[in-house]
C-alpha atoms as a PDB file:
ATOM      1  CA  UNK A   1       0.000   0.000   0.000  1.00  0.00           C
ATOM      2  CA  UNK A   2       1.362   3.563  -1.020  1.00  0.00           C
ATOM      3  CA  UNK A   3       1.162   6.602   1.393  1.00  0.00           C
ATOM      4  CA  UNK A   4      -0.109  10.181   0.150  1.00  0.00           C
ATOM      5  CA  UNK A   5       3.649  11.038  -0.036  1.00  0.00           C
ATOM      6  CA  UNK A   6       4.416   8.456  -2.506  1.00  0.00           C
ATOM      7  CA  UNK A   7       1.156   9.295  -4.967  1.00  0.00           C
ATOM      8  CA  UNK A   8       2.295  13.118  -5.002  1.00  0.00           C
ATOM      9  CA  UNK A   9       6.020  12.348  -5.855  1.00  0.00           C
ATOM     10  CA  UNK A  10       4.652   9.975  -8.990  1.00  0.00           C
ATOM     11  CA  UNK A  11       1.756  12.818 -10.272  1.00  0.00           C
ATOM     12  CA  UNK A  12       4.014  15.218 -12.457  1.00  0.00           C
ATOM     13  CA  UNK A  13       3.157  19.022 -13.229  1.00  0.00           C
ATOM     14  CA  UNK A  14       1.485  19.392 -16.540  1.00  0.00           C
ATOM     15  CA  UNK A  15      -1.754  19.760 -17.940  1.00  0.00           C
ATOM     16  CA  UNK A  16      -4.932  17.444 -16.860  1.00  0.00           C
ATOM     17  CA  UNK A  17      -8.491  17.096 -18.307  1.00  0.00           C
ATOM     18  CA  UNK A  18     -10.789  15.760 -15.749  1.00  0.00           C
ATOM     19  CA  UNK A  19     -13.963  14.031 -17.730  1.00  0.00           C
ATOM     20  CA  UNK A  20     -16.860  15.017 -15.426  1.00  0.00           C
ATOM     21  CA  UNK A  21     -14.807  15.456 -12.612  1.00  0.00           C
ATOM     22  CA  UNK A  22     -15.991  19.165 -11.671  1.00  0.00           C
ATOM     23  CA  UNK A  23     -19.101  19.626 -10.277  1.00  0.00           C
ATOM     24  CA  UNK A  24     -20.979  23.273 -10.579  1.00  0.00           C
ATOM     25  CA  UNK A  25     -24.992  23.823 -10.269  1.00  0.00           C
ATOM     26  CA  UNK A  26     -25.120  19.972  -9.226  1.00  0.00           C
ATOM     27  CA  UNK A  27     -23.612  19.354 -13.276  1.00  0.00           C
ATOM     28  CA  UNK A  28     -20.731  17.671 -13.922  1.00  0.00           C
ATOM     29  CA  UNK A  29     -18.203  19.490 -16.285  1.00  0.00           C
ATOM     30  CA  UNK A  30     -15.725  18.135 -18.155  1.00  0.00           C
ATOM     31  CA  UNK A  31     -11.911  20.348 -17.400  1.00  0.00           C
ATOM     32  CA  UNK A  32      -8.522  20.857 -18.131  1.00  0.00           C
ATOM     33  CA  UNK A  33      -6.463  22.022 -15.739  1.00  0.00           C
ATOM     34  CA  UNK A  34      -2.445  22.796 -14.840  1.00  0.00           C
ATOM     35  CA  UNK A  35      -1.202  21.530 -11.690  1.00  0.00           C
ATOM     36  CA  UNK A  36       1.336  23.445 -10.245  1.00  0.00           C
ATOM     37  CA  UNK A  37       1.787  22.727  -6.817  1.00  0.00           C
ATOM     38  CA  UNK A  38       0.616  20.320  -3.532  1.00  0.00           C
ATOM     39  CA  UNK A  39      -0.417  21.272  -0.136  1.00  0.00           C
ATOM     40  CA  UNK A  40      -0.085  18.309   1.959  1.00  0.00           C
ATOM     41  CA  UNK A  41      -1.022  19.630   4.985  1.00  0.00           C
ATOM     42  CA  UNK A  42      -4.470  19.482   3.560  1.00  0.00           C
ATOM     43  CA  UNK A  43      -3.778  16.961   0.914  1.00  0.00           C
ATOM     44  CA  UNK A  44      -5.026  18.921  -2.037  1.00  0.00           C
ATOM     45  CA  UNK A  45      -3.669  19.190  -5.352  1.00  0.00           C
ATOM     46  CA  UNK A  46      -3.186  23.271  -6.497  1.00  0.00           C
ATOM     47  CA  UNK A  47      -3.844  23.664  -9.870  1.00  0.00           C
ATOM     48  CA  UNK A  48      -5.177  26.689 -12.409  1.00  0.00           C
ATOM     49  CA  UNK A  49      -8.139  26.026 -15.111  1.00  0.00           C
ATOM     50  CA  UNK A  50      -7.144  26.026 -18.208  1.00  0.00           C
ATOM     51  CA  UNK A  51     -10.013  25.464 -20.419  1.00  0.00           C
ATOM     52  CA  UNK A  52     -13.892  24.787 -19.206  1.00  0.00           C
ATOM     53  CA  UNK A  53     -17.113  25.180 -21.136  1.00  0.00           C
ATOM     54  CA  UNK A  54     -18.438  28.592 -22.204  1.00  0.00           C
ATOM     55  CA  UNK A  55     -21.368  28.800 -20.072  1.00  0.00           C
ATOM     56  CA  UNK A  56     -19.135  28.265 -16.932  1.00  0.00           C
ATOM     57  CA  UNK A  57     -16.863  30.950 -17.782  1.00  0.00           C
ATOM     58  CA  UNK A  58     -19.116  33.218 -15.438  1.00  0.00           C
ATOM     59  CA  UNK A  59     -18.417  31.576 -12.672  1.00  0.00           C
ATOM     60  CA  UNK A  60     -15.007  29.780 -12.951  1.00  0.00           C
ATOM     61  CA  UNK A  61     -13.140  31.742 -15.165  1.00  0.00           C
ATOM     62  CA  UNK A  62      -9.845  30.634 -17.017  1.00  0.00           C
ATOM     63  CA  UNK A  63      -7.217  31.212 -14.612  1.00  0.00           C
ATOM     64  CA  UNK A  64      -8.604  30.651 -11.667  1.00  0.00           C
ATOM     65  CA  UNK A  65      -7.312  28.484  -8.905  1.00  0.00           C
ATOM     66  CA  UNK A  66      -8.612  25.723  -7.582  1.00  0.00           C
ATOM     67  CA  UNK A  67      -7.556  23.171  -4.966  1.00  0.00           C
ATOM     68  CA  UNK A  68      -8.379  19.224  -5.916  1.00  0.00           C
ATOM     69  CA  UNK A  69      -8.537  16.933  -2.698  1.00  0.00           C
ATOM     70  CA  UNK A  70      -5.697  14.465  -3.767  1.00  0.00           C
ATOM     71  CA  UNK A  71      -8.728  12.129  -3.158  1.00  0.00           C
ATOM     72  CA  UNK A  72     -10.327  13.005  -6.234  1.00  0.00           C
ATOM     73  CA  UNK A  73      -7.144  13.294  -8.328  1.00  0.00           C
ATOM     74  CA  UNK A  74      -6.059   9.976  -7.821  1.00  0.00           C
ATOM     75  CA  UNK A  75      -8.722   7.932  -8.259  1.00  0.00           C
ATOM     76  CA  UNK A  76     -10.927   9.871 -10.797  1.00  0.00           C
ATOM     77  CA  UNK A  77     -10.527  10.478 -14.569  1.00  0.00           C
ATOM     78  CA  UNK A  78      -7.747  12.598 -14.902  1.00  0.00           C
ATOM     79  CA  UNK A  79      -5.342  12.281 -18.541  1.00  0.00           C
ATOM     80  CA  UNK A  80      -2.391  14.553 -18.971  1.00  0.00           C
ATOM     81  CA  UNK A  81      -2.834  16.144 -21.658  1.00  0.00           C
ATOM     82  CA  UNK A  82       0.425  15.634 -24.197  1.00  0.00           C
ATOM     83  CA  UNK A  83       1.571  19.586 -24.881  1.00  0.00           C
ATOM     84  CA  UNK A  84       4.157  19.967 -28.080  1.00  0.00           C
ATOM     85  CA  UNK A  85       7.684  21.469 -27.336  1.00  0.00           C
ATOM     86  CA  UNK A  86       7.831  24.256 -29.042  1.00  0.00           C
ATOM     87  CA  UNK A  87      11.445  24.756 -28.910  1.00  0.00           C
ATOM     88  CA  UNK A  88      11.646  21.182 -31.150  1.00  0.00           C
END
C-alpha cells in the first residue's frame, strides 16, 4: 500500500483534463487544468483552469485556482494532456 507522499512524488506538473470530474450547479463538467503545486497539509492538489465550457466561464473563469482533494485526483478520470515542445 502507497502513502499520500508516494502518490504526489509519482503525479508530475502538466496539464490534466478531468472528464466530469468538476461539479458546478449539481452538473458535472468536463476540465482541463495545470497543476502546479501540492499542499499536503491538507492533501489537495493546487492547480489553475485552463479550459472549461463557455457557459461556466461566469463563474469559474480561465485562470482561476482551484484546490483538488488528492482524493479526487487519484482515483478519478484525470489524462495529462500531451503539450508539443515548441522549442523542437
Amino acid at each position: 500500500m502507497k502513502t499520500f507522499n508516494q502518490y504526489i512524488s509519482e503525479i508530475v506538473k502538466g496539464i490534466y483534463k478531468g472528464f466530469g470530474m468538476l461539479i458546478i450547479d449539481g452538473q458535472k463538467v468536463d476540465v482541463e487544468v495545470e497543476l502546479y503545486g501540492t499542499d499536503n497539509k491538507n492533501n489537495t492538489f493546487l492547480t489553475r483552469i485552463v479550459d472549461i465550457d463557455k457557459k461556466y466561464q461566469n463563474t469559474h473563469p480561465i485562470g482561476k485556482e482551484v484546490a483538488i482533494p488528492a482524493k479526487t485526483f487519484r482515483r478519478g478520470r484525470w489524462v495529462k494532456v500531451k503539450t508539443p515542445n515548441a522549442f523542437k
